[in-house]
Every structure is written in C-alpha cells, then in structure tokens.
C-alpha atoms as a PDB file:
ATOM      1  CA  UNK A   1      90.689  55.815  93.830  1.00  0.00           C
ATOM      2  CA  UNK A   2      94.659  55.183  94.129  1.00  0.00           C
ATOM      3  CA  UNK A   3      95.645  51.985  95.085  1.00  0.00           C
ATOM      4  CA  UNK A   4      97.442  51.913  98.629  1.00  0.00           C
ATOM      5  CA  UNK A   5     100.730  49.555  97.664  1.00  0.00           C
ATOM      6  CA  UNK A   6     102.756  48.609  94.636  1.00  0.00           C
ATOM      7  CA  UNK A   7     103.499  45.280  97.173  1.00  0.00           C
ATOM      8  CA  UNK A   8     104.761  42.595  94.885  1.00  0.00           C
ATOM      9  CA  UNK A   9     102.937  40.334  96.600  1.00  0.00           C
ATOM     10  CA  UNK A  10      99.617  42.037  95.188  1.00  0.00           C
ATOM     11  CA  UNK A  11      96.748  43.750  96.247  1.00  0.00           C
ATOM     12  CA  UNK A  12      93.196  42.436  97.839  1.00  0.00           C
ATOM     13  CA  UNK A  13      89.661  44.087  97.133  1.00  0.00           C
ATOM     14  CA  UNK A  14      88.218  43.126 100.726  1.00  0.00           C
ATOM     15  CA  UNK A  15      84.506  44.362 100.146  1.00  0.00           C
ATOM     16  CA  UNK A  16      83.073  43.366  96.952  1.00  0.00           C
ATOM     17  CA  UNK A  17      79.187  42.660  95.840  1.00  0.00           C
ATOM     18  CA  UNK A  18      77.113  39.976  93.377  1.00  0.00           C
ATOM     19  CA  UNK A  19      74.038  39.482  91.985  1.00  0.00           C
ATOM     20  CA  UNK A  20      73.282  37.434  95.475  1.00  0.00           C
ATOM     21  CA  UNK A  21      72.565  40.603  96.809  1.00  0.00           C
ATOM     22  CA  UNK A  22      72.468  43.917  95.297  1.00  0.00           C
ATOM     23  CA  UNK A  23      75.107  43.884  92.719  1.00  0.00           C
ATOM     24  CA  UNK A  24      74.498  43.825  89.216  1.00  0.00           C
ATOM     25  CA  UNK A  25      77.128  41.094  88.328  1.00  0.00           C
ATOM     26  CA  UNK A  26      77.455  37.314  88.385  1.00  0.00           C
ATOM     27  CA  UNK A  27      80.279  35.913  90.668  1.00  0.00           C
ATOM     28  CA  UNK A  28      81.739  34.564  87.271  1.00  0.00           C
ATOM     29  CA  UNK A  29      81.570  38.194  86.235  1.00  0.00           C
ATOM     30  CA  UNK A  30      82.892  39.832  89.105  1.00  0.00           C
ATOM     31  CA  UNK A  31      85.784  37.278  89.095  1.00  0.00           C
ATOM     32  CA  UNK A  32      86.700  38.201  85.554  1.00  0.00           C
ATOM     33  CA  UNK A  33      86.605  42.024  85.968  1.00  0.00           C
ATOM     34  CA  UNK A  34      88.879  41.181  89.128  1.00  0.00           C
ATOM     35  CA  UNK A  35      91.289  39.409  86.998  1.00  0.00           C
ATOM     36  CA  UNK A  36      91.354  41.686  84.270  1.00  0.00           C
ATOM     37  CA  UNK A  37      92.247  44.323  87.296  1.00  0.00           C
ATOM     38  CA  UNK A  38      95.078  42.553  87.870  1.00  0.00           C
ATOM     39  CA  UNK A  39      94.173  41.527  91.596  1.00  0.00           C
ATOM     40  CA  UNK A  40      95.654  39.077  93.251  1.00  0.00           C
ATOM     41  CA  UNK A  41      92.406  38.279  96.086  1.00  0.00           C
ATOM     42  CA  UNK A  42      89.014  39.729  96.356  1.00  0.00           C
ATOM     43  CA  UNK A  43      86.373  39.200  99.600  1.00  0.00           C
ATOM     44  CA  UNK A  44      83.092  38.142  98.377  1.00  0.00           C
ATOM     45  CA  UNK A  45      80.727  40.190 100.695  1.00  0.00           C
ATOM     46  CA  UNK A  46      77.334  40.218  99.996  1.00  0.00           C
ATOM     47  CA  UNK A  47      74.844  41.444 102.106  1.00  0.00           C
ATOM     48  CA  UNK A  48      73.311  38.535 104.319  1.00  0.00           C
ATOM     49  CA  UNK A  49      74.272  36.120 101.578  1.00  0.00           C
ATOM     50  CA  UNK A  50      77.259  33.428 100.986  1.00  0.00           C
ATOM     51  CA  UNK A  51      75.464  31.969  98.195  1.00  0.00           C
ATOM     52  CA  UNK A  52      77.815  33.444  95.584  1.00  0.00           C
ATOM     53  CA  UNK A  53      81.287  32.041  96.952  1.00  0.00           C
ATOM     54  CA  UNK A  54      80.991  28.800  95.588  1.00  0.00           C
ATOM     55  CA  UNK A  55      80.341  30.188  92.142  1.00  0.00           C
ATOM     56  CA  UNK A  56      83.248  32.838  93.072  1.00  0.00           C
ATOM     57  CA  UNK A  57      86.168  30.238  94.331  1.00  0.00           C
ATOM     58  CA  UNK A  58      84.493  27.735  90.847  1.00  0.00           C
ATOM     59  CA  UNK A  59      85.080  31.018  88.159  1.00  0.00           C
ATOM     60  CA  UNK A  60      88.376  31.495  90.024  1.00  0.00           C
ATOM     61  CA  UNK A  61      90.305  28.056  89.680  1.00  0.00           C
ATOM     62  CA  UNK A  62      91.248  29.333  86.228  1.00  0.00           C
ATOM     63  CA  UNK A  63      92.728  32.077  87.322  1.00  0.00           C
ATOM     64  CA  UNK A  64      95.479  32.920  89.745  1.00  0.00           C
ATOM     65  CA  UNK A  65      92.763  34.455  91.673  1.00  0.00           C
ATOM     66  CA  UNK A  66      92.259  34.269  95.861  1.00  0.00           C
ATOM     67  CA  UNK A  67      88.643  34.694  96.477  1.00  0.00           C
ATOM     68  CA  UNK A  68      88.102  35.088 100.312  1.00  0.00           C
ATOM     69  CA  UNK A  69      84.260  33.912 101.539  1.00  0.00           C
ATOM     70  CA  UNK A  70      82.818  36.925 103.399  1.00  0.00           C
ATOM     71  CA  UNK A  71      79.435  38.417 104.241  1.00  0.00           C
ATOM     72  CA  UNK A  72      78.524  41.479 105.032  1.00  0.00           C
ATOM     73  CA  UNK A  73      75.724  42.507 107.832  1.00  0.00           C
ATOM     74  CA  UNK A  74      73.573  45.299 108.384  1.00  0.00           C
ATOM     75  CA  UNK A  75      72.829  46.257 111.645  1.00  0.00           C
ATOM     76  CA  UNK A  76      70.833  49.516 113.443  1.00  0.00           C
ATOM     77  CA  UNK A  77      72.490  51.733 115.899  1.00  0.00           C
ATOM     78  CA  UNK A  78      70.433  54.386 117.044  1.00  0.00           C
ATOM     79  CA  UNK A  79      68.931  56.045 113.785  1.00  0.00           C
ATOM     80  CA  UNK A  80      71.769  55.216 111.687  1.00  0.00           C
ATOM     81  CA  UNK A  81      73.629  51.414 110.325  1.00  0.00           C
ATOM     82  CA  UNK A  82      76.350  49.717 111.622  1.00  0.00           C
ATOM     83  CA  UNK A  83      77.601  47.316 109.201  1.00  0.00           C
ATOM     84  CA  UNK A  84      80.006  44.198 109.883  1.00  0.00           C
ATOM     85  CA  UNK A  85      81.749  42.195 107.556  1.00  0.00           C
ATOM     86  CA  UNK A  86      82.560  38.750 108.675  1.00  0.00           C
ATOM     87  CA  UNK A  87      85.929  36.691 106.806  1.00  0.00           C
ATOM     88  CA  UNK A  88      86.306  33.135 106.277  1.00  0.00           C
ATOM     89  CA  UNK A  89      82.997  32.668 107.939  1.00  0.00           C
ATOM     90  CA  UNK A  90      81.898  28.820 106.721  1.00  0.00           C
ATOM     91  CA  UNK A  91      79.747  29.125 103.889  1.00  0.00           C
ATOM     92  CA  UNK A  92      78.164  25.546 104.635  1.00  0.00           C
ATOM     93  CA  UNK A  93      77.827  26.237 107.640  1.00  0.00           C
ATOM     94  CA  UNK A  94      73.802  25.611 109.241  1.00  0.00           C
ATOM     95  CA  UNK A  95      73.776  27.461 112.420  1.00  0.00           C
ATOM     96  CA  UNK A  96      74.718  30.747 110.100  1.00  0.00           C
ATOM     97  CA  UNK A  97      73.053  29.982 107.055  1.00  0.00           C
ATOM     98  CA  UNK A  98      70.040  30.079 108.911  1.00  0.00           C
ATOM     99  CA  UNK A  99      70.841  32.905 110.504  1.00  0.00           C
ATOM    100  CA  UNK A 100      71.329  35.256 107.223  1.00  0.00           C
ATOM    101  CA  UNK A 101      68.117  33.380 105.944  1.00  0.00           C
ATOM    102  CA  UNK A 102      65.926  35.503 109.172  1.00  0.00           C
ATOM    103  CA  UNK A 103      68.121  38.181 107.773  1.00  0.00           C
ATOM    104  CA  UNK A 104      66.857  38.026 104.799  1.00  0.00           C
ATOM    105  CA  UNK A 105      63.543  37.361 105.612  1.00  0.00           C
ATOM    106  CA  UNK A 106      63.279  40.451 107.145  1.00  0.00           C
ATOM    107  CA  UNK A 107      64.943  42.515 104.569  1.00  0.00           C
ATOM    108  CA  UNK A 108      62.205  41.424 102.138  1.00  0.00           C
ATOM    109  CA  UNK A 109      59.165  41.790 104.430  1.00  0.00           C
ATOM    110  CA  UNK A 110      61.251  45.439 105.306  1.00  0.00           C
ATOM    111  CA  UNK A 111      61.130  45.971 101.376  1.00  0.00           C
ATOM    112  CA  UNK A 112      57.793  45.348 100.655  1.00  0.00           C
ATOM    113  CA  UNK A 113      56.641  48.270 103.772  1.00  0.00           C
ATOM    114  CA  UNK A 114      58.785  50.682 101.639  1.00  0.00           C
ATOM    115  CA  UNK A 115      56.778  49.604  98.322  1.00  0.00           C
ATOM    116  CA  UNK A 116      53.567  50.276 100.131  1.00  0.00           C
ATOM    117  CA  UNK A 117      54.779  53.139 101.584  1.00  0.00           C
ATOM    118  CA  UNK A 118      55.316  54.740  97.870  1.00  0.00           C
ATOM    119  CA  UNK A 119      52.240  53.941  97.199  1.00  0.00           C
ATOM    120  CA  UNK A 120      51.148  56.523  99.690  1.00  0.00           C
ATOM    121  CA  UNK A 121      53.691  58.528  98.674  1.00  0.00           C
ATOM    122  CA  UNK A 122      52.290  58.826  95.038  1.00  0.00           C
ATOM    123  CA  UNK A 123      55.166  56.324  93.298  1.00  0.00           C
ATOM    124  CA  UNK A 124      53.406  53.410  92.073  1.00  0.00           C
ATOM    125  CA  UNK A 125      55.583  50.497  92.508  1.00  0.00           C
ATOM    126  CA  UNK A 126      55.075  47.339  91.633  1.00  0.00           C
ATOM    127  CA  UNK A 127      56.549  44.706  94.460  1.00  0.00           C
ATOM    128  CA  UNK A 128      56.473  42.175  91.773  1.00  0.00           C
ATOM    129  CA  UNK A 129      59.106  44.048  89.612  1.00  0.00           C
ATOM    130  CA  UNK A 130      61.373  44.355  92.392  1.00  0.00           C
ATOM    131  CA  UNK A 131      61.180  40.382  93.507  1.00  0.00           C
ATOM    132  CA  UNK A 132      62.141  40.645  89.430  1.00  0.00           C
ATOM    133  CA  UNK A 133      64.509  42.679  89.997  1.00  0.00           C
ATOM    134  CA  UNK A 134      66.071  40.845  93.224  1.00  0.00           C
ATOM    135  CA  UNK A 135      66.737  37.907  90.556  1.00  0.00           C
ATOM    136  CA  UNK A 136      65.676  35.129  93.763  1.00  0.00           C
ATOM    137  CA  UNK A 137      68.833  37.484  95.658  1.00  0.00           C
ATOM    138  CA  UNK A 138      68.375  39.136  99.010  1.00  0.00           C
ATOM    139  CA  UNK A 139      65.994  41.963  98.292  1.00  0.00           C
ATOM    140  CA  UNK A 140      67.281  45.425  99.240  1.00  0.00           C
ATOM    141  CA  UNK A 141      66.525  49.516  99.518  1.00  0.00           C
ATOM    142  CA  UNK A 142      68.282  48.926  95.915  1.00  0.00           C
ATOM    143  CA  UNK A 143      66.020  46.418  94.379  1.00  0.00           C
ATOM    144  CA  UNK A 144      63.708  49.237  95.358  1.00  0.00           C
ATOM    145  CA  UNK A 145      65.730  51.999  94.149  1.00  0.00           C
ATOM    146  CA  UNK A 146      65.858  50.677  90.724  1.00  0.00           C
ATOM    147  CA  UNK A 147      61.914  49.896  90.479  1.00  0.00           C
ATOM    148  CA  UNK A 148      61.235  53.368  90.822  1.00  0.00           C
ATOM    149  CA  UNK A 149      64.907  54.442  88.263  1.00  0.00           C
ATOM    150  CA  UNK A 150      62.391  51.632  85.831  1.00  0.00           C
ATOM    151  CA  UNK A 151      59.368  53.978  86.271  1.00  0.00           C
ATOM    152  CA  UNK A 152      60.799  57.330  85.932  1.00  0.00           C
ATOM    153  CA  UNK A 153      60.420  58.497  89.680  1.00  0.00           C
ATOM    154  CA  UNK A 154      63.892  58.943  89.981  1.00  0.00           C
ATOM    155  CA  UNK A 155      67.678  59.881  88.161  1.00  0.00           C
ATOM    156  CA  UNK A 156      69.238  56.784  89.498  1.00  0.00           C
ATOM    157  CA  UNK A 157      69.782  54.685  91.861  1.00  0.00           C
ATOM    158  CA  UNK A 158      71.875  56.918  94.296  1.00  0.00           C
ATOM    159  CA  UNK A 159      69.691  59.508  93.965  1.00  0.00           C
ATOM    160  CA  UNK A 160      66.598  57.112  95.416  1.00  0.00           C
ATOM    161  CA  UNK A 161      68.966  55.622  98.289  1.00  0.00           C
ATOM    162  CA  UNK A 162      69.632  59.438  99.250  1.00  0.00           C
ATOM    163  CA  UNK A 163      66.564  60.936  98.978  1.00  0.00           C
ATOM    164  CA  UNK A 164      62.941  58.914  99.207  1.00  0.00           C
ATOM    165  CA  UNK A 165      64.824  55.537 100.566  1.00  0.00           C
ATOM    166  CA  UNK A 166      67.225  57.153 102.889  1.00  0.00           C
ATOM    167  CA  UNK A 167      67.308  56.433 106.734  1.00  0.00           C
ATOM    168  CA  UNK A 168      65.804  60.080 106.827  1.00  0.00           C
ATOM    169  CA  UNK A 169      63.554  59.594 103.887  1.00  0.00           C
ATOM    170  CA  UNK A 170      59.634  59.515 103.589  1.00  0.00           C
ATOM    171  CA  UNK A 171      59.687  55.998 102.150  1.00  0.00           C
ATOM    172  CA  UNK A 172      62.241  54.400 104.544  1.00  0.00           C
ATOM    173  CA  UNK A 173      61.145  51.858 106.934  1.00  0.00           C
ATOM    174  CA  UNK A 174      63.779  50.737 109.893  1.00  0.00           C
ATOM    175  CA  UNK A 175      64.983  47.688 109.677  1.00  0.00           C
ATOM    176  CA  UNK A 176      63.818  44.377 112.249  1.00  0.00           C
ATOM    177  CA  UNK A 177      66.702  45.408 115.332  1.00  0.00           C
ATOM    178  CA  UNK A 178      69.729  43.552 115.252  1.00  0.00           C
ATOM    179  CA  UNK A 179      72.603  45.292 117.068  1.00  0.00           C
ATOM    180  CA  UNK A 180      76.189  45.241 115.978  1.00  0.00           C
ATOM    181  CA  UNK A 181      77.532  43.432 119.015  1.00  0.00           C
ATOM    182  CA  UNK A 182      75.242  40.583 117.992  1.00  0.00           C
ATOM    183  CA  UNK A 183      76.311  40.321 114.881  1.00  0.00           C
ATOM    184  CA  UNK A 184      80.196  40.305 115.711  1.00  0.00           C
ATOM    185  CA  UNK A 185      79.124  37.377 117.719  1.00  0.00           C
ATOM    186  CA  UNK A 186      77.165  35.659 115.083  1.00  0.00           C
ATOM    187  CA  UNK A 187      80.332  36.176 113.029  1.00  0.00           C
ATOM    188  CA  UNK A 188      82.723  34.401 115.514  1.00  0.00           C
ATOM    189  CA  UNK A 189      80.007  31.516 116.154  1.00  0.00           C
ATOM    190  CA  UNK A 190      80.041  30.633 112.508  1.00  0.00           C
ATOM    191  CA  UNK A 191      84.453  30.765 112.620  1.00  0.00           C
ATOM    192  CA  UNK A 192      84.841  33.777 111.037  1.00  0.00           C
ATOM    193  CA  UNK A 193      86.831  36.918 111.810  1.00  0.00           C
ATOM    194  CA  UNK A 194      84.344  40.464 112.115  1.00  0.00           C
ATOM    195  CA  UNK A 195      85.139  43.701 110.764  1.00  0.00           C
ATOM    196  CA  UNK A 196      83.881  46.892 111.312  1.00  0.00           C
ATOM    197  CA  UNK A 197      83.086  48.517 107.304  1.00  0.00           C
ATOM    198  CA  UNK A 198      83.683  51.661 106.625  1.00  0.00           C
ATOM    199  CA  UNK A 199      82.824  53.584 110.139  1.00  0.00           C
ATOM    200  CA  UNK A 200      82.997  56.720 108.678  1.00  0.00           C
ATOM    201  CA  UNK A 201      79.572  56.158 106.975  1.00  0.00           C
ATOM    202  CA  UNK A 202      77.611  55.206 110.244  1.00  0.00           C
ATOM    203  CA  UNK A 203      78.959  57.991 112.443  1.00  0.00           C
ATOM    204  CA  UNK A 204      79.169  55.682 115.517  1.00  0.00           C
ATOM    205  CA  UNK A 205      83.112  56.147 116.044  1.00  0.00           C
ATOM    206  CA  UNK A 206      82.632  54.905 119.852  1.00  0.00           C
ATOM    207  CA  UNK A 207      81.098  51.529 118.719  1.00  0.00           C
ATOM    208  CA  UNK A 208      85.158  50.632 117.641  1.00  0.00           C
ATOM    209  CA  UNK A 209      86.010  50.170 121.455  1.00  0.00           C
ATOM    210  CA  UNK A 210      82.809  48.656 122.290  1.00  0.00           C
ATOM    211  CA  UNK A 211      82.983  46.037 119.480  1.00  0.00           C
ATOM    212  CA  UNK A 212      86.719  45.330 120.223  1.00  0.00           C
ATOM    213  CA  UNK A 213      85.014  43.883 123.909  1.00  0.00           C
ATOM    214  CA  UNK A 214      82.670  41.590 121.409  1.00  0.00           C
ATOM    215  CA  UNK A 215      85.843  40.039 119.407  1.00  0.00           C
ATOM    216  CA  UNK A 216      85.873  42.865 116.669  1.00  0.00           C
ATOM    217  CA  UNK A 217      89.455  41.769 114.832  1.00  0.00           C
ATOM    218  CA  UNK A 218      89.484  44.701 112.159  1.00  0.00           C
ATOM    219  CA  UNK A 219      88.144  48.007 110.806  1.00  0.00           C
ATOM    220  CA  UNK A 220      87.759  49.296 106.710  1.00  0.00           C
ATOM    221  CA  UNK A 221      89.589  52.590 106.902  1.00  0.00           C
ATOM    222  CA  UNK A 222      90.460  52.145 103.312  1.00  0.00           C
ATOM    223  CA  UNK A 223      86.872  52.659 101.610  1.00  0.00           C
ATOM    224  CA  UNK A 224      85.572  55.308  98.489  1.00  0.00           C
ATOM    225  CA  UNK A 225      83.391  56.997 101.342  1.00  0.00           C
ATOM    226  CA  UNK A 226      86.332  57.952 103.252  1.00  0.00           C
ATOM    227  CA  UNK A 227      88.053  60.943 102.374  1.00  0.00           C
ATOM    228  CA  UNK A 228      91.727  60.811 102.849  1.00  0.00           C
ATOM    229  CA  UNK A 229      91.706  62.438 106.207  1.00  0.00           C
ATOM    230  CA  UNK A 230      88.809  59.887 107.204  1.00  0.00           C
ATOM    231  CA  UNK A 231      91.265  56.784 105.976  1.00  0.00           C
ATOM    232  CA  UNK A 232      94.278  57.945 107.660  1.00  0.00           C
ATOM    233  CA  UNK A 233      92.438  58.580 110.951  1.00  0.00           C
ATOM    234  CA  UNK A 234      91.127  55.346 110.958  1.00  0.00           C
ATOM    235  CA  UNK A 235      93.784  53.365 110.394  1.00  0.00           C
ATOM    236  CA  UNK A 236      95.809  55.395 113.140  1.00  0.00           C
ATOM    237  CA  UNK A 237      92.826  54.275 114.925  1.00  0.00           C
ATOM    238  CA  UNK A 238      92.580  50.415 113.986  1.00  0.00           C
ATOM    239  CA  UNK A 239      96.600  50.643 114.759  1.00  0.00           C
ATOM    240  CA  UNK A 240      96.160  52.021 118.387  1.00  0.00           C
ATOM    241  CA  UNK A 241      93.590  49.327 118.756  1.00  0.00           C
ATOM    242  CA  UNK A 242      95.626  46.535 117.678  1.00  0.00           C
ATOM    243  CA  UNK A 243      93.138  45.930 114.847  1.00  0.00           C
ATOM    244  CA  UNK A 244      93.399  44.616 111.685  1.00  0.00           C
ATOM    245  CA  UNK A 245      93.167  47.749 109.193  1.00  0.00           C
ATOM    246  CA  UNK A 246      91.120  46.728 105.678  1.00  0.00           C
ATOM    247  CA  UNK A 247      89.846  48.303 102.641  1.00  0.00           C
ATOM    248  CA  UNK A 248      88.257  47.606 100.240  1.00  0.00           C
ATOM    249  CA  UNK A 249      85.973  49.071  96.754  1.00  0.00           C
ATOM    250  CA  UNK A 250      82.487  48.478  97.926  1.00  0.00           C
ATOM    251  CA  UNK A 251      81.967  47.346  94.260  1.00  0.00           C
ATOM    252  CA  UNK A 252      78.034  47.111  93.023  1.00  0.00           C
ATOM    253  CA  UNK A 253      78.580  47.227  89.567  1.00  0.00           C
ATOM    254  CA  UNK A 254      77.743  50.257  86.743  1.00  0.00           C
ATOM    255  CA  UNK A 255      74.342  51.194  87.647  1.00  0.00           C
ATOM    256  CA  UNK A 256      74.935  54.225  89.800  1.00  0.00           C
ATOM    257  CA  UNK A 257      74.918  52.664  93.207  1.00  0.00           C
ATOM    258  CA  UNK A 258      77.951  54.362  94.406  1.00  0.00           C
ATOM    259  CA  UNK A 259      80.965  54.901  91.586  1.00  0.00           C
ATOM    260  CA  UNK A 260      83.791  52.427  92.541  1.00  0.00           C
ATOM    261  CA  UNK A 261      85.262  50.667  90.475  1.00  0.00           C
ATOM    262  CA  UNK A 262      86.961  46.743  91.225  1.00  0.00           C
ATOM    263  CA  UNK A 263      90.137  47.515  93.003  1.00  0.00           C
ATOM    264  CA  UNK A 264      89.429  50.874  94.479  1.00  0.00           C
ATOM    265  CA  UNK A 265      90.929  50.942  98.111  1.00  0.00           C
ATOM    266  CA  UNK A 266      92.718  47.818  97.773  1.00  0.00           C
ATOM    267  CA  UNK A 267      95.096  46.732 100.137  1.00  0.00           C
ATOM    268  CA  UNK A 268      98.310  44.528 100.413  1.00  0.00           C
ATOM    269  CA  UNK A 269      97.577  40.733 100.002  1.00  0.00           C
ATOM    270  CA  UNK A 270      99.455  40.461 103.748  1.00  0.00           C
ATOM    271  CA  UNK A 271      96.440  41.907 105.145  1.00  0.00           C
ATOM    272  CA  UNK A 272      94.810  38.460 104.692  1.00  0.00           C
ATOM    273  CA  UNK A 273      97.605  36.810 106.375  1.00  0.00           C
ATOM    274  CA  UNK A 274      96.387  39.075 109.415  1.00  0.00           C
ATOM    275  CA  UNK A 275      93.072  38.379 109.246  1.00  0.00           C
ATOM    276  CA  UNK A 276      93.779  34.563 108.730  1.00  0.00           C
ATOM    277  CA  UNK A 277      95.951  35.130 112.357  1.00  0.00           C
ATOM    278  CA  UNK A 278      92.891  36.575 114.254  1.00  0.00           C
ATOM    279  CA  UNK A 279      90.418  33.557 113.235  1.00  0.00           C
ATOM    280  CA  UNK A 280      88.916  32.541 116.505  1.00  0.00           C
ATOM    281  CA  UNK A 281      89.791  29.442 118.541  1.00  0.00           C
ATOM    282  CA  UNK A 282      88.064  26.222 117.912  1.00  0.00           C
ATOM    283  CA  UNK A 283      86.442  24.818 121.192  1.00  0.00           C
END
C-alpha cells in the first residue's frame, strides 16, 4: 500500500495490533518495526484491550515516536460487525476498563462455543492450546484460527477466518449483542474520540449518519480492505459529514491474518491534531 502524503510533518499508522489481542508482536516490537518505518505516530488499537499502551508509550520514549492510546471494539449489526475505534480513551480509566473486561469475557466464553462447535464439525481442537495461544490476551476467532493452522485443518489463518470461522461459517458463533451506538457512547464516557473502522468491510454505509447522532467524530477510509474507489468515496463521505477522515494498516503481524504491513494507509500526523480537536467536553 502507497502512503497518502510525503507531509514533512510525518505520517501516523492509526490502527495497529499487539500481542494484547490478536497480534503476534510485543508493544516493544511493534514500536521498533514502527520506528524502523520511519513513522512519526502510531494508534495502539487492540481489540477490547488498552493493556499494551503503557508498554507502547515505555518502548517509545527512546524514540521520536508518538504512540496514541486507542482501542478498538467489535460490535454486531444485523448479521455482519460494526467496529469502532475509540482515541485517547483513558487507559486507567475504571468505568472502561471494566467495560472491555465484559468484553472480553464474552469473547472468550464466544471462543470456547466455536471450539466445541469443531468438535462437531470433525476438527479436534484443543481449547487449552488456544488459551496458549491467547498468551493471557483477549481471546479471538484468531486464537482459534491458528489452533486449527497448528493441527493441519487449515492453510492459514485467513483461510480459517474466511471459511469455517466466518460470520457465514459452520463454526461461527455470534457474538453477546452490543450495538455500535453503544459503543460510540462507551467511547465518549471514558474521554475518548470514536471512529468508525474501515466501513467498507461491514457493509452498513447508513450506520455513518446514524453514528454521527451518537458523537461519531471520524471514519477509516484509508484501510488495505478498501480499494481505491472505496477510500476515495469515503473520505468524500467523512468530508461531507464534517468527520474526521483516518487510516490506518490494520497491522497483525506475519502470520497471514491479513497482509499489511506497519505503515500501510498512513496518514498525515495533522490528522491527530483533528482528532485531539473533537475530544469531548469535560462535565
């Protein structure tokens, strides 16, 4: 993927993943890759987790290196995800820490229908290889994906995640409901500012006017998913809106779960000056 600006400024990776969820690298490793990338921010953004940022911002006072707390939620809209990414969110904060923690809660209990529901299928799974797996992380359809990669079910991970794991696959079980207006909302309660990630994924373009009503700030046009017709519609869209237009790599790591690399999709380091601008207002 090209980058979007030579800005002198530098560039921002806005949607990145650690080993606190289902990446495969440290925040310490993650922060080096981003350096060597020659990025001047990245958004941490794991999935129902904030437990890597302090790790992240630690690995990143050697460097010249902005790393942005962020999270990133998973939500059900009909029979397909929503997902919201939430900036500058307080990492310490209790109200939302126990909030991801029910998240996660139900991820895992979510997981461990899917690894019975192998079983059935034939693919003999252990669930204590993919709590191995998960590392003490969030567990996710990944953790699961590479349990089965581990036992020769399955090519890779992608290949799991779009076939027996998929929202229209055998083994998939839906997730506990948790709708995408609530979790803009849980995003401004805990002082952060929600964006919508990479809509063209979801297919649930008319959620973009109905989360603006719920104190949506931004949308990721700029995302590997996208083709270039999907990220210039989007942003046209997220302009019209009055929205703060992101992007980000969607970075995992090397183990087939998606292909991006660190700095895919990145956008100007200004765009965090925006997203600083719509934080909400205290009181």
């Amino acid at each position: 993927m090209a980058r979007l600006s030579s800005d002198p400024a530098g560039l921002a990776d806005l949607h990145v993943h650690t080993t606190a969820s289902d990446g495969t690298l440290s925040p310490a490793g993650v922060v080096q890759l981003a350096v060597q990338a020659g990025l001047a921010a990245i958004a941490i953004a794991d999935h129902d987790s904030v437990d890597a940022v302090d790790e992240a911002v630690a690995a990143a006072l050697e460097h010249e290196l902005w790393v942005i707390p962020a999270v990133e939620i998973n939500t059900d809209c009909g029979a397909r995800e929503a997902h919201i990414l939430g900036y500058f969110i307080q990492p310490a904060d209790r109200w939302f820490r126990d909030f991801l923690a029910r998240q996660r809660a139900a991820r895992e209990g979510r997981a461990q229908r899917m690894v019975e529901r192998l079983a059935e299928l034939g693919y003999q799974v252990e669930w204590g290889r993919v709590l191995e797996l998960a590392a003490g992380a969030v567990v996710t359809r990944p953790h699961v994906a590479r349990a089965l990669v581990e036992k020769g079910y399955i090519a890779d991970v992608t290949a799991a995640l779009t076939g027996l794991l998929a929202t229209s696959g055998p083994a998939y079980v839906p997730r506990g409901k948790l709708s995408p207006h609530d979790a803009v909302v849980a995003v401004r309660r805990a002082g952060g500012v929600a964006v919508l990630a990479h809509p063209g994924t979801g297919g649930h373009d008319e959620l973009i006017d109905e989360l603006i009503e719920s104190g949506l700030a931004g949308i990721e046009a700029y995302h590997p998913q996208h083709s270039r017709a999907q990220q210039d519609w989007y942003a046209r869209r997220g302009d019209s809106r009055g929205l703060v237009v992101t992007g980000g790599s969607d970075f995992h790591g090397s183990d087939g779960l998606g292909s991006s690399a660190i700095g895919d999709c990145a956008v100007p380091v200004s765009i965090i000056g925006q997203l600083l601008a719509r934080l909400p207002v205290a009181g």
